[in-house]
PDB file of N, CA and C in Angstrom:
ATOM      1  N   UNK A   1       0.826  -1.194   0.000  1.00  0.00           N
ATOM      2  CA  UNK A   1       0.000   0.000   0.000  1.00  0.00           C
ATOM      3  C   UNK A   1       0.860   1.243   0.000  1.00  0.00           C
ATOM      4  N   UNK A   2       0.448   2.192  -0.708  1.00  0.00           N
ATOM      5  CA  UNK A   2       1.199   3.590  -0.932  1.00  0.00           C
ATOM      6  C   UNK A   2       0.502   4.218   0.417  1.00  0.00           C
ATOM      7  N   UNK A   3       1.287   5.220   0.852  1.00  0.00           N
ATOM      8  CA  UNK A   3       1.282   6.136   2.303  1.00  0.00           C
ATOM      9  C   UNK A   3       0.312   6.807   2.239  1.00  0.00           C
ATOM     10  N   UNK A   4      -0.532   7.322   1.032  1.00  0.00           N
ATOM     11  CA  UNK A   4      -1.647   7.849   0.707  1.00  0.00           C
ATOM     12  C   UNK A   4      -3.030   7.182   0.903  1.00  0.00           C
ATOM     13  N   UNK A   5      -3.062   6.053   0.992  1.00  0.00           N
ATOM     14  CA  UNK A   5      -4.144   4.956   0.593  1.00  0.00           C
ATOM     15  C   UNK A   5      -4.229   4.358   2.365  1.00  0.00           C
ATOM     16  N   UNK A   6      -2.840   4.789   3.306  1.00  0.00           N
ATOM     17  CA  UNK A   6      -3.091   3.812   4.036  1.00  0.00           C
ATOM     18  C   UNK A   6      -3.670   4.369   5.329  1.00  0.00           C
ATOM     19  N   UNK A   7      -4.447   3.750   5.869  1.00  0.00           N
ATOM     20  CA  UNK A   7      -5.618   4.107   6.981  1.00  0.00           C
ATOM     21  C   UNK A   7      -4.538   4.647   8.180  1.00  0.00           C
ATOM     22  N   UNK A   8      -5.631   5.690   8.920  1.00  0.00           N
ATOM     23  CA  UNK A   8      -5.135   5.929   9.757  1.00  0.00           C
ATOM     24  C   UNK A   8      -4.934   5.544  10.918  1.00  0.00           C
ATOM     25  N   UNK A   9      -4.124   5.572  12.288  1.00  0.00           N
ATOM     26  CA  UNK A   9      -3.916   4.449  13.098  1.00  0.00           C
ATOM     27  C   UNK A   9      -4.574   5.300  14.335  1.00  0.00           C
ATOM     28  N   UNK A  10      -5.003   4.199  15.230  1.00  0.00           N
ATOM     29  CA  UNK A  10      -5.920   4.426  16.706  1.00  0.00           C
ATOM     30  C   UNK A  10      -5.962   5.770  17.217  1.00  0.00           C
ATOM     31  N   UNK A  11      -4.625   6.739  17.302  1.00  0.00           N
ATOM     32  CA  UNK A  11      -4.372   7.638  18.064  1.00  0.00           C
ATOM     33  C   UNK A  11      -4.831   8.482  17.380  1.00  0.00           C
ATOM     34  N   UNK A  12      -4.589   8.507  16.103  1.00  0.00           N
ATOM     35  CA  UNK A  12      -4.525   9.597  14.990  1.00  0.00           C
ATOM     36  C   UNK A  12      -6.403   9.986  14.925  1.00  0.00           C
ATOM     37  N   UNK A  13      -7.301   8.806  14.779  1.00  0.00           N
ATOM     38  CA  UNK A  13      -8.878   8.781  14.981  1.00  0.00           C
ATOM     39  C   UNK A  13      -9.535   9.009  16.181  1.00  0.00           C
ATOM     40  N   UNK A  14      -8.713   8.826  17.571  1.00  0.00           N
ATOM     41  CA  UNK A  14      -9.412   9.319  18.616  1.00  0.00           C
ATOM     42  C   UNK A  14      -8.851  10.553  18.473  1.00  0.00           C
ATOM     43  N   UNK A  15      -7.680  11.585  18.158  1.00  0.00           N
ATOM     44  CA  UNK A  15      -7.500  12.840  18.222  1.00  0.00           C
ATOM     45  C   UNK A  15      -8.535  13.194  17.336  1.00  0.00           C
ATOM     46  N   UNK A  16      -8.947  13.072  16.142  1.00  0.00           N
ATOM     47  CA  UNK A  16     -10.346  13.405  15.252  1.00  0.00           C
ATOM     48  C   UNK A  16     -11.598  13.443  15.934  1.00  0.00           C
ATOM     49  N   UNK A  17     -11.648  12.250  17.046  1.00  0.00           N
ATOM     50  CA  UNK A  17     -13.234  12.160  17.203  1.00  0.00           C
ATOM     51  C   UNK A  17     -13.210  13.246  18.601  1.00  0.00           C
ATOM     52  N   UNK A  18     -11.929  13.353  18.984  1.00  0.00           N
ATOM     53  CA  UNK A  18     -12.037  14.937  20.347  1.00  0.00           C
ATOM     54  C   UNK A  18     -11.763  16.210  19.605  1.00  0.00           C
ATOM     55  N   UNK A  19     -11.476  16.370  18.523  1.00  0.00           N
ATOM     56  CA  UNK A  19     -11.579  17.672  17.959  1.00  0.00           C
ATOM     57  C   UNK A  19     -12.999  17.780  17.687  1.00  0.00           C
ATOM     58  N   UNK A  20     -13.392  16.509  17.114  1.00  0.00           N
ATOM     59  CA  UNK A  20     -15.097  16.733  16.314  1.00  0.00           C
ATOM     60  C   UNK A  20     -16.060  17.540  17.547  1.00  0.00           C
ATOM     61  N   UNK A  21     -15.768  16.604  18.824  1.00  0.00           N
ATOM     62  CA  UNK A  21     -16.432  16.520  20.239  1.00  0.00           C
ATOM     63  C   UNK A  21     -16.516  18.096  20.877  1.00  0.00           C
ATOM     64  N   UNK A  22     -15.231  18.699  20.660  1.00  0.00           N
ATOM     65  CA  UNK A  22     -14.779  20.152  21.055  1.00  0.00           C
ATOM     66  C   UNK A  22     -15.524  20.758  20.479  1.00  0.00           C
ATOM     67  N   UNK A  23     -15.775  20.799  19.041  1.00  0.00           N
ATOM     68  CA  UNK A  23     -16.075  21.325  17.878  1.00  0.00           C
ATOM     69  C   UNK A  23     -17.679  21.364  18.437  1.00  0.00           C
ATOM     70  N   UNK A  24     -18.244  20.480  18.800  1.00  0.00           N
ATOM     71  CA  UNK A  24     -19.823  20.881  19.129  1.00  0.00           C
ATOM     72  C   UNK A  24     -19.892  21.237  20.514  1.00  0.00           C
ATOM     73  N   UNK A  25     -19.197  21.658  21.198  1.00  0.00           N
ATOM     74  CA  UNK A  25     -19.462  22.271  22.517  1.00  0.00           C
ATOM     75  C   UNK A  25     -19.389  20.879  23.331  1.00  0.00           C
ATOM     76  N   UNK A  26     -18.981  19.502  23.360  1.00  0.00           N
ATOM     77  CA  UNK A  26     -18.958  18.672  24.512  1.00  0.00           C
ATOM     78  C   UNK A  26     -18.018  18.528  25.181  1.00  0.00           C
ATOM     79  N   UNK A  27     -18.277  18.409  26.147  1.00  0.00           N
ATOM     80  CA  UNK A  27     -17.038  18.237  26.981  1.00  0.00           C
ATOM     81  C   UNK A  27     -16.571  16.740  27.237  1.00  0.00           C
ATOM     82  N   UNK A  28     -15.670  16.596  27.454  1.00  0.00           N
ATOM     83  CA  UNK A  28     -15.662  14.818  27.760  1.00  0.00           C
ATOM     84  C   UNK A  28     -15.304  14.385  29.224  1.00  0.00           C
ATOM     85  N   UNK A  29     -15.343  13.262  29.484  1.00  0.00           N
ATOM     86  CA  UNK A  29     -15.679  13.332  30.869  1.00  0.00           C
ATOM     87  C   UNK A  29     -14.030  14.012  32.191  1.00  0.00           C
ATOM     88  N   UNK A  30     -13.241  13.375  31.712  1.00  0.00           N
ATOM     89  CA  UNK A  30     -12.708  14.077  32.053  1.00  0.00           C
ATOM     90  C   UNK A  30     -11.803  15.256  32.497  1.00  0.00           C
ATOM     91  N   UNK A  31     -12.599  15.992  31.314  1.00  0.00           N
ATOM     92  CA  UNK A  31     -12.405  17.769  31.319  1.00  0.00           C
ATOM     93  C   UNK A  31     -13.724  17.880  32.670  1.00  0.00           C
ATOM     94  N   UNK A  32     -14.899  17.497  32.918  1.00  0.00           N
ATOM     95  CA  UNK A  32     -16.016  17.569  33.511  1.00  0.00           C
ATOM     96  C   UNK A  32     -15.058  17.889  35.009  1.00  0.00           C
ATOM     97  N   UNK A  33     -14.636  16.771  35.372  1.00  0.00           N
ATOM     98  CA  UNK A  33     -14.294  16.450  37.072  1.00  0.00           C
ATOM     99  C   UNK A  33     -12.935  17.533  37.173  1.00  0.00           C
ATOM    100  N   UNK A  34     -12.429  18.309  36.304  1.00  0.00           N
ATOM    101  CA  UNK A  34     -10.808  18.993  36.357  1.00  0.00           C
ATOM    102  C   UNK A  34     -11.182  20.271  37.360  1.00  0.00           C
ATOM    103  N   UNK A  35     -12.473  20.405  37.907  1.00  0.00           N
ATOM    104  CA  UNK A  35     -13.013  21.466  38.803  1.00  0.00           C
ATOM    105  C   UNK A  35     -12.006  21.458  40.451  1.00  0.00           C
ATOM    106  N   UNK A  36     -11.665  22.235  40.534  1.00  0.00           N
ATOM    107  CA  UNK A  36     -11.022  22.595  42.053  1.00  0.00           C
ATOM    108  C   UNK A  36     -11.901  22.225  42.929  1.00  0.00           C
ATOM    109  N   UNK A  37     -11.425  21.114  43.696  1.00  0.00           N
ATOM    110  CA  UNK A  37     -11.858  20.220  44.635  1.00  0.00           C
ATOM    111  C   UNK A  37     -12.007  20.838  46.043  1.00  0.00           C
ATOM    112  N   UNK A  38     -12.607  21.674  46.561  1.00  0.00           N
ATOM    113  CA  UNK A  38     -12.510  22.144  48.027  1.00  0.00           C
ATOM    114  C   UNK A  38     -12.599  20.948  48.774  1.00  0.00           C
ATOM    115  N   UNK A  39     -13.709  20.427  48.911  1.00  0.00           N
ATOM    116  CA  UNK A  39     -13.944  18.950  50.195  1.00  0.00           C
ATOM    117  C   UNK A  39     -14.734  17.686  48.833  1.00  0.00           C
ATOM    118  N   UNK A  40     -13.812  16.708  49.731  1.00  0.00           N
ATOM    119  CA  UNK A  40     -14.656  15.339  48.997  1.00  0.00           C
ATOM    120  C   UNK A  40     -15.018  14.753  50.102  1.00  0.00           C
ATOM    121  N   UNK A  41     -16.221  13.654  50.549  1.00  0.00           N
ATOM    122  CA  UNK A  41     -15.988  12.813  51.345  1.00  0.00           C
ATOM    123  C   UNK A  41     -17.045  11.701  50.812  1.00  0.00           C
ATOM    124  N   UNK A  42     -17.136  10.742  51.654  1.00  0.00           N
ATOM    125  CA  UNK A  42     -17.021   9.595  50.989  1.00  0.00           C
ATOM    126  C   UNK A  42     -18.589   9.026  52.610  1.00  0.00           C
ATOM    127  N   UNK A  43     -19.081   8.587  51.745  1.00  0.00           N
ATOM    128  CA  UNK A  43     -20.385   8.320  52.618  1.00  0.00           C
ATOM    129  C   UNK A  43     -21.257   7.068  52.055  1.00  0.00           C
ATOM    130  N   UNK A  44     -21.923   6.176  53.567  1.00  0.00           N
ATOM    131  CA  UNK A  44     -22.181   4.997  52.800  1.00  0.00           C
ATOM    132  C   UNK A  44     -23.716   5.334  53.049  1.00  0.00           C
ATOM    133  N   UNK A  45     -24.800   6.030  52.136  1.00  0.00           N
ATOM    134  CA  UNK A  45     -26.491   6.497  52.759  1.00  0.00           C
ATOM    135  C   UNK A  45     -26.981   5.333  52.736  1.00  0.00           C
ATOM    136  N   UNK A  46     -27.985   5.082  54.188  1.00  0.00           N
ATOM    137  CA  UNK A  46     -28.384   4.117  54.308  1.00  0.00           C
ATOM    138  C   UNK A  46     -30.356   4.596  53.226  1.00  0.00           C
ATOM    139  N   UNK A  47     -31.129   3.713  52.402  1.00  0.00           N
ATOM    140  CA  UNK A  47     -32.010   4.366  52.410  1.00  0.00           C
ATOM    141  C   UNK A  47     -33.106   3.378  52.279  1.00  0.00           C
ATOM    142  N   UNK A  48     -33.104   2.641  53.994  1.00  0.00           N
ATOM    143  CA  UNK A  48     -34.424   1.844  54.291  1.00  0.00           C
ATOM    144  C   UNK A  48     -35.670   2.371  54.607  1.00  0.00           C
ATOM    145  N   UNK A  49     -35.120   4.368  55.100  1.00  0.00           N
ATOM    146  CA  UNK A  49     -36.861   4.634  55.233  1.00  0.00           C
ATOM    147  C   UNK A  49     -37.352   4.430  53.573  1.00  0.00           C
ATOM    148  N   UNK A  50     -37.301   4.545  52.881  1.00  0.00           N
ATOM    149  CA  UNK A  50     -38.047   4.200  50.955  1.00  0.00           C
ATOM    150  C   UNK A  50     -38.596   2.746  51.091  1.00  0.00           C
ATOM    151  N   UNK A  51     -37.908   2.057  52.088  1.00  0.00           N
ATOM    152  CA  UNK A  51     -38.817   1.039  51.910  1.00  0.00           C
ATOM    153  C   UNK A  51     -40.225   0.653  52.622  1.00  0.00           C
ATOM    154  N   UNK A  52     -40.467   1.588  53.620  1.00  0.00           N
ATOM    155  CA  UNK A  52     -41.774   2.103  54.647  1.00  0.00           C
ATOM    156  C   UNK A  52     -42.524   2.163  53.496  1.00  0.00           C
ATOM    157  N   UNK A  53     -42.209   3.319  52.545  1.00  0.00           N
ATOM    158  CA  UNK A  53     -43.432   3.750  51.309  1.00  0.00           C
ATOM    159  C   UNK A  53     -43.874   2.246  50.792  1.00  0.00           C
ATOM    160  N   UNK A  54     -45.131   2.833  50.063  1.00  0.00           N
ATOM    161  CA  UNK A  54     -45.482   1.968  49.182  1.00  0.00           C
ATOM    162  C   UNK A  54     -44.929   1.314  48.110  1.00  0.00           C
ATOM    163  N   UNK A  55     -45.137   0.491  47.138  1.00  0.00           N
ATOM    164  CA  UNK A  55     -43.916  -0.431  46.556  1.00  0.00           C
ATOM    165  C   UNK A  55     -43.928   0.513  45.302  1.00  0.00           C
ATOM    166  N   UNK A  56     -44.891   1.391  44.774  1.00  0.00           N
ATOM    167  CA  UNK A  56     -45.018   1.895  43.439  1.00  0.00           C
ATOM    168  C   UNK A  56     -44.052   3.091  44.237  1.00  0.00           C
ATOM    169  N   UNK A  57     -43.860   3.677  45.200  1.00  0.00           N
ATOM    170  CA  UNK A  57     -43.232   5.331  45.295  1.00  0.00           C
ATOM    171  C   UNK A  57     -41.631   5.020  45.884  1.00  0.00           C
ATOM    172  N   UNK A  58     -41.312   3.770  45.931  1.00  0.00           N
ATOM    173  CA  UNK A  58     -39.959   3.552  46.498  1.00  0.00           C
ATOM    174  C   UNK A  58     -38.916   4.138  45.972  1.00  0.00           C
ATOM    175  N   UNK A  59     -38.279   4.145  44.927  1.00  0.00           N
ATOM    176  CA  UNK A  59     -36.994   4.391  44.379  1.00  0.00           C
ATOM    177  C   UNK A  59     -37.514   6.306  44.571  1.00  0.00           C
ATOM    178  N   UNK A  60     -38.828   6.925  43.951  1.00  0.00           N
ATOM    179  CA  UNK A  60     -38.926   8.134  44.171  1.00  0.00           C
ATOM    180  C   UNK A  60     -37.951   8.367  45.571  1.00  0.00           C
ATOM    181  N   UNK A  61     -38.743   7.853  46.654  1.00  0.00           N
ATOM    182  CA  UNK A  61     -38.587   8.154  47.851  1.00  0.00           C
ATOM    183  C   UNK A  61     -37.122   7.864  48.463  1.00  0.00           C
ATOM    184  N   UNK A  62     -36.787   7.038  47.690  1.00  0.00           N
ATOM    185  CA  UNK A  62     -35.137   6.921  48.179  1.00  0.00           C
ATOM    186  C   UNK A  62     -34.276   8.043  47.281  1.00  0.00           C
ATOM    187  N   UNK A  63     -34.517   8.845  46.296  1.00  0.00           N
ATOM    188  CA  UNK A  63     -33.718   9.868  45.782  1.00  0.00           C
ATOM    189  C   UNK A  63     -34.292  11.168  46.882  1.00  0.00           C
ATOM    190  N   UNK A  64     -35.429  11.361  47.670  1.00  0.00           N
ATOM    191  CA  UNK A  64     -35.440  12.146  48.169  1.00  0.00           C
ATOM    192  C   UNK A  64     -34.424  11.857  49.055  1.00  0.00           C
ATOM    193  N   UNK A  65     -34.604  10.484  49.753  1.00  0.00           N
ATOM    194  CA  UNK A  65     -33.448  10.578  51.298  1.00  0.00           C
ATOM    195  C   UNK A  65     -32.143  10.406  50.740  1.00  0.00           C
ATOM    196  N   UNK A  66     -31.828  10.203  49.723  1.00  0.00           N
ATOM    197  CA  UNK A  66     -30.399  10.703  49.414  1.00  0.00           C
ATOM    198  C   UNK A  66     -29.933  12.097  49.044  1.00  0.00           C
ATOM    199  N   UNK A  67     -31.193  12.445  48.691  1.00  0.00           N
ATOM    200  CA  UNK A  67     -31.014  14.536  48.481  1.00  0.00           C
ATOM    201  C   UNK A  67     -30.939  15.240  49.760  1.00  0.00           C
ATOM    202  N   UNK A  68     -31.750  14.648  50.957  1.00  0.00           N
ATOM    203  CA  UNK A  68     -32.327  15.088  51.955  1.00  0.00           C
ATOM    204  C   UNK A  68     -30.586  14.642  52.913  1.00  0.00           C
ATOM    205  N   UNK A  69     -29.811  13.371  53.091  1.00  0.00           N
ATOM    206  CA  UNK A  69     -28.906  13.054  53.620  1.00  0.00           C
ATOM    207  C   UNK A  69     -27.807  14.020  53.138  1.00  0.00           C
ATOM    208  N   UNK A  70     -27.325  14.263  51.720  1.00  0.00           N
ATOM    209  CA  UNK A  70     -26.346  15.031  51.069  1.00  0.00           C
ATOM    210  C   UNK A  70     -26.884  16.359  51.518  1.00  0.00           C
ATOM    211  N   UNK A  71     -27.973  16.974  51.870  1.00  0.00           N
ATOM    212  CA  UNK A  71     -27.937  18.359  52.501  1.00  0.00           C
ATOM    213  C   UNK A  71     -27.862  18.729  53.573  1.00  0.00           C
ATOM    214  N   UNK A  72     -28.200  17.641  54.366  1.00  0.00           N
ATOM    215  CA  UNK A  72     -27.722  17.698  56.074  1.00  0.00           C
ATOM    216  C   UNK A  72     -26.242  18.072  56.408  1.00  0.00           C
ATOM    217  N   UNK A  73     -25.511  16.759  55.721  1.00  0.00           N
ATOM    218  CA  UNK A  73     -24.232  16.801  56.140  1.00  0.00           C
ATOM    219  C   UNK A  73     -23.040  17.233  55.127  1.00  0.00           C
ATOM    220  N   UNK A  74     -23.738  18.150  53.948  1.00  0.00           N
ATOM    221  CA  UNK A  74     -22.791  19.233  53.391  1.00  0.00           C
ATOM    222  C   UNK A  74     -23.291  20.305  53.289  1.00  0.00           C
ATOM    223  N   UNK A  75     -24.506  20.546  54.322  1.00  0.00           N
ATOM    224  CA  UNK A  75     -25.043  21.912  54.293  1.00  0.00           C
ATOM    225  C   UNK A  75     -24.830  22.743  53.287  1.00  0.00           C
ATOM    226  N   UNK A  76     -25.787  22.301  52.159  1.00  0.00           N
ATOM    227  CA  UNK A  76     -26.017  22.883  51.127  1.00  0.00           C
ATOM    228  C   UNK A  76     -27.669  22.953  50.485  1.00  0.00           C
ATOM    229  N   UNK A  77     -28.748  23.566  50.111  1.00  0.00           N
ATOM    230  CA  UNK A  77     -29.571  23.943  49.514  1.00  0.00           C
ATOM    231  C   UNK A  77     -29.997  22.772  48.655  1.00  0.00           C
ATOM    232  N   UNK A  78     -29.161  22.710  47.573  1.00  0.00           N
ATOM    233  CA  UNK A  78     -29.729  22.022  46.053  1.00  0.00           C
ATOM    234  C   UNK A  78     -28.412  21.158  45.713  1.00  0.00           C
ATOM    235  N   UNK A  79     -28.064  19.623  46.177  1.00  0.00           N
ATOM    236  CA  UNK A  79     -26.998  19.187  45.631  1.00  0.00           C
ATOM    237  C   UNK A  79     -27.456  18.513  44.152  1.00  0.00           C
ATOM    238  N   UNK A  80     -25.895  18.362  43.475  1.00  0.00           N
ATOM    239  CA  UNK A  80     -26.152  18.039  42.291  1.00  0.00           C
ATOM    240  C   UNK A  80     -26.390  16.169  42.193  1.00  0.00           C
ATOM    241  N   UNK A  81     -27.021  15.630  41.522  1.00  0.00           N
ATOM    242  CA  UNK A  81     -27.013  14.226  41.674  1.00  0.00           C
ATOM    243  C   UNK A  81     -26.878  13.862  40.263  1.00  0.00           C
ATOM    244  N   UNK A  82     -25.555  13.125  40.417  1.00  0.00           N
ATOM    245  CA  UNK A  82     -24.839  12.677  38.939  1.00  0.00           C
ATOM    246  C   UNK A  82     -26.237  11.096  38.263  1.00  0.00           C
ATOM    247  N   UNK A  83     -25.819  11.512  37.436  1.00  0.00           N
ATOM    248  CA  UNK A  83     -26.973  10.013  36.405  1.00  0.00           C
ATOM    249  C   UNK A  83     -26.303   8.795  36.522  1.00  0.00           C
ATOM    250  N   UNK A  84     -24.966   8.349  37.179  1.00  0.00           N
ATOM    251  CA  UNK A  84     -24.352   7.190  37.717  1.00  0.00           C
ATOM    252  C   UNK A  84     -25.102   6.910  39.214  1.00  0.00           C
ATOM    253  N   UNK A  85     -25.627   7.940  39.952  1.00  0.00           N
ATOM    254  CA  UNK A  85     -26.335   7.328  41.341  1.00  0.00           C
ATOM    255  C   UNK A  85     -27.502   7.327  41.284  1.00  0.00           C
ATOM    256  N   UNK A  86     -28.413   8.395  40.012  1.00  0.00           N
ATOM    257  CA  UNK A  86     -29.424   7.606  40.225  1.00  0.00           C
ATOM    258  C   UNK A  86     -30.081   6.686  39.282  1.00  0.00           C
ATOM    259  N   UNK A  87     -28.809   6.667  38.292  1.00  0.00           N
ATOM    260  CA  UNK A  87     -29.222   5.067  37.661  1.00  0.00           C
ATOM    261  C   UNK A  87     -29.138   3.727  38.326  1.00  0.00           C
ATOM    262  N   UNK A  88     -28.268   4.064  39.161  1.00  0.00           N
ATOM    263  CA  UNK A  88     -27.758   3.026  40.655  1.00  0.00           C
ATOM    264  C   UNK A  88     -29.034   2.887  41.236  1.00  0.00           C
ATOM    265  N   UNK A  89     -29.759   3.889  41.601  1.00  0.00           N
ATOM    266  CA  UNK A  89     -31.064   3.881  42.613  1.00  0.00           C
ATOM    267  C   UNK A  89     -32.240   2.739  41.903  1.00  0.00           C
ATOM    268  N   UNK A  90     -32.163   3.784  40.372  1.00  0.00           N
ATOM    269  CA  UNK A  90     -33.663   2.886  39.375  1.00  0.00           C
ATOM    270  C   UNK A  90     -33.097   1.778  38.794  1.00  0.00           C
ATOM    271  N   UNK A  91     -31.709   1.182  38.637  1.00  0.00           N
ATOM    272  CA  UNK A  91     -31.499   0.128  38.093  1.00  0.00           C
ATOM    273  C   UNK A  91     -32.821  -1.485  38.836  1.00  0.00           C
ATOM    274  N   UNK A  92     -32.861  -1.508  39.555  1.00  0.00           N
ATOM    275  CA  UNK A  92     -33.651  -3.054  39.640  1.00  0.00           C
ATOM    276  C   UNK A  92     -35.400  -1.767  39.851  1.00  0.00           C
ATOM    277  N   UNK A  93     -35.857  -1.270  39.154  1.00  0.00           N
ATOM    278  CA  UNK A  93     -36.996  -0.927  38.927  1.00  0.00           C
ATOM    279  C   UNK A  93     -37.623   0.449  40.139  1.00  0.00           C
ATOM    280  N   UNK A  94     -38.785   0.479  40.129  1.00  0.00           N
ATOM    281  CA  UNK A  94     -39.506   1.475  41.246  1.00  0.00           C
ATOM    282  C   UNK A  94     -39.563   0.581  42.205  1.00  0.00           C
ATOM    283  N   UNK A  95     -40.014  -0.406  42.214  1.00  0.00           N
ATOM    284  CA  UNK A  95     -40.335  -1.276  43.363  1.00  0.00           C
ATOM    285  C   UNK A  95     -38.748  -1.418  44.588  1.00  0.00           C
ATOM    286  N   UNK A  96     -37.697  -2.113  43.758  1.00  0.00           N
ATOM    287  CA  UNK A  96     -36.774  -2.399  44.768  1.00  0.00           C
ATOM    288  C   UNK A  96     -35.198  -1.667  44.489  1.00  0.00           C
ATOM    289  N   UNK A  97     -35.646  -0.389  45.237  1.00  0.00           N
ATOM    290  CA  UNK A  97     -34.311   0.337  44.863  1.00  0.00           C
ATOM    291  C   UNK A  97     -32.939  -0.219  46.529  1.00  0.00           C
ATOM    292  N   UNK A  98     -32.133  -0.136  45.948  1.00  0.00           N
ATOM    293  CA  UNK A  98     -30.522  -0.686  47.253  1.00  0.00           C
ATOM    294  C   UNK A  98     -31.114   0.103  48.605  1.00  0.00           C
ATOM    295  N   UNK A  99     -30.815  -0.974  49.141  1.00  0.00           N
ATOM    296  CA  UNK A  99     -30.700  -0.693  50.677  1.00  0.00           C
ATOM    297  C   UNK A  99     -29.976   0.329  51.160  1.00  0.00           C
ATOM    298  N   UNK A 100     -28.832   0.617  50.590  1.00  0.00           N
ATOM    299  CA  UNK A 100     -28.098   1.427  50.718  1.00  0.00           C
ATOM    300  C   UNK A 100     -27.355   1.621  49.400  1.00  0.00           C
ATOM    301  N   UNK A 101     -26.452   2.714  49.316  1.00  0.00           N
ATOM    302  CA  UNK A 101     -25.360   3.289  47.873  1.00  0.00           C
ATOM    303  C   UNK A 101     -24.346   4.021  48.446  1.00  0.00           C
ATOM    304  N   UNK A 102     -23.152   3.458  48.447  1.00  0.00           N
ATOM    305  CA  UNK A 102     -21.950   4.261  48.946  1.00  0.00           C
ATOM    306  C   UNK A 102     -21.484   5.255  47.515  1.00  0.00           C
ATOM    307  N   UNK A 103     -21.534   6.583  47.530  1.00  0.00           N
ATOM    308  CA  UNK A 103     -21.391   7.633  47.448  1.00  0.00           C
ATOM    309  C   UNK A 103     -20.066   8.846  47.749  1.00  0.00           C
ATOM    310  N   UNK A 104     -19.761   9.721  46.736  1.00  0.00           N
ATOM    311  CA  UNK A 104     -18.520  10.383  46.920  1.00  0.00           C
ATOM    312  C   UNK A 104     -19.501  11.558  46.531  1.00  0.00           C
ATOM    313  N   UNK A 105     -19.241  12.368  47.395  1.00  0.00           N
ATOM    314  CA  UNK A 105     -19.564  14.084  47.652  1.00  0.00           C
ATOM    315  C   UNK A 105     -18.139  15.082  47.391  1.00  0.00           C
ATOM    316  N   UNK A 106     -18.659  15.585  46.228  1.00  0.00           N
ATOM    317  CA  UNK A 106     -17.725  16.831  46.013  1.00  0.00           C
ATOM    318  C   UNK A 106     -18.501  18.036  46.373  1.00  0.00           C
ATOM    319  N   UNK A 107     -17.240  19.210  47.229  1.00  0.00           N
ATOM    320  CA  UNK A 107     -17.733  20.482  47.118  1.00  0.00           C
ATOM    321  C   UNK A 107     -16.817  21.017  46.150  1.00  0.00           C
ATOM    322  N   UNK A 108     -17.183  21.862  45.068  1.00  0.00           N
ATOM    323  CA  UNK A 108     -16.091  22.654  44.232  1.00  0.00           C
ATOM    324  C   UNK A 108     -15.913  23.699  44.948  1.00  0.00           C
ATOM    325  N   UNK A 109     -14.904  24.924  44.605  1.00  0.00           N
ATOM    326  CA  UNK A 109     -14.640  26.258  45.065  1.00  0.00           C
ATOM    327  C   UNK A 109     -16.062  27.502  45.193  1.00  0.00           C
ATOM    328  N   UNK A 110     -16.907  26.465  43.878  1.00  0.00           N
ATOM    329  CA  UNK A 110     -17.961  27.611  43.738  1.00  0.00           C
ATOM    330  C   UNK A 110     -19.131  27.315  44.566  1.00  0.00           C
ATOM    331  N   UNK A 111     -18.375  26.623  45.720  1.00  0.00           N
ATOM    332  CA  UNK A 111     -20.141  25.515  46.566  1.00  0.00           C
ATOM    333  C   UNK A 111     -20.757  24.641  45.804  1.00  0.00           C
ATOM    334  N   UNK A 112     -20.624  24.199  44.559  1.00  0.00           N
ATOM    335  CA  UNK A 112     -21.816  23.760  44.493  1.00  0.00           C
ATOM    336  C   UNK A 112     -21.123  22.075  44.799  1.00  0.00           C
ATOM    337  N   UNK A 113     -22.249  21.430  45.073  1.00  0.00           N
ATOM    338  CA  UNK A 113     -21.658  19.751  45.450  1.00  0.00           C
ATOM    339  C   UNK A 113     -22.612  18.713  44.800  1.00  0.00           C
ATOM    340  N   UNK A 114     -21.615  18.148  44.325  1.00  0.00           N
ATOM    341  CA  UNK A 114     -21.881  16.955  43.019  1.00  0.00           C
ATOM    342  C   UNK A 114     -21.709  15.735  43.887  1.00  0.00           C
ATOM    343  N   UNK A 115     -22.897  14.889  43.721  1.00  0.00           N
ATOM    344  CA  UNK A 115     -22.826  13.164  44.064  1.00  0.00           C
ATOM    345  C   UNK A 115     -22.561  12.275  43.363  1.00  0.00           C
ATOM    346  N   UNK A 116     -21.440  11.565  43.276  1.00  0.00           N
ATOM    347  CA  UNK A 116     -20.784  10.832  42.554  1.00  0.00           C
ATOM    348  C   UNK A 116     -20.478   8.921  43.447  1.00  0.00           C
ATOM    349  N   UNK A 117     -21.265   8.481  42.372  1.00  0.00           N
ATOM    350  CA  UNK A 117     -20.591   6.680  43.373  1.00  0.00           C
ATOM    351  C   UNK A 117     -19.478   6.855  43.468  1.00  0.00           C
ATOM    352  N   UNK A 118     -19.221   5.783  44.630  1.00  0.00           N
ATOM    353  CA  UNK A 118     -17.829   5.525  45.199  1.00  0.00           C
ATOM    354  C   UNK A 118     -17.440   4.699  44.271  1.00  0.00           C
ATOM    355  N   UNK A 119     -16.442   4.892  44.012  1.00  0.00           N
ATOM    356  CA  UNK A 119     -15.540   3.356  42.713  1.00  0.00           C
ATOM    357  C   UNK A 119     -15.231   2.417  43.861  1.00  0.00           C
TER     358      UNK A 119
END
C-alpha cells in the first residue's frame, strides 16, 4: 500500500473524534471532574426509610433521602445528583431500589456539590 491509501492508526482517529467533540461544545468526561476540589468525602447512605413507602413510590422516595442526607451533612440547599447514582437507585426498577449506595460528595470552590458513586 502507498502512504496515501493507508488508513489511519488508533491515536490519529481518537485525536479526530475529540476535535469533532470540542467542535460541538462537549465536553468529555474528564475535562467535567478537572473542577477545584474544596472537600470530597465519601459516605455509605443508608435508604431503608423508601422502603416504609409503598412499593409503586420507592426508588422516588429513596432519591429524596439521598437529596435530603447530602444536605444535612454538606449543608447545602440544592446538591447536584450525577446520572451514575441515580441510575444506581432505578437500576432493579420502582419497586426495589438498594438498601443502601456508597457515594462520593464533592464540594467545588464555587459551593456547588456533586454526588458521585464511590468506585
Amino acid at each position: 500500500m502507498s502512504e496515501k491509501t493507508k488508513e489511519p492508526s488508533k491515536g490519529e482517529s481518537e485525536k479526530e473524534e475529540k476535535e469533532e467533540s470540542a467542535e460541538k461544545g462537549r465536553k468529555e468526561p474528564e475535562e467535567r471532574e478537572e473542577k477545584e476540589i474544596v472537600e470530597e468525602r465519601f459516605y455509605k447512605i443508608p435508604l431503608r426509610q423508601a422502603w416504609i413507602s409503598p412499593v409503586k413510590k420507592r426508588a422516588p422516595r429513596a432519591m429524596r433521602v439521598l437529596r435530603g442526607f447530602v444536605r444535612r451533612h454538606m449543608k447545602v440547599e440544592d446538591p447536584v445528583i450525577s446520572t451514575d447514582v441515580s441510575e444506581r437507585v432505578w437500576r432493579r426498577g420502582i419497586e426495589k431500589p438498594p438498601r443502601s449506595v456508597r457515594v462520593r460528595v464533592v464540594k467545588d470552590k464555587e459551593g456547588i456539590v456533586t454526588v458521585y458513586l464511590a468506585d
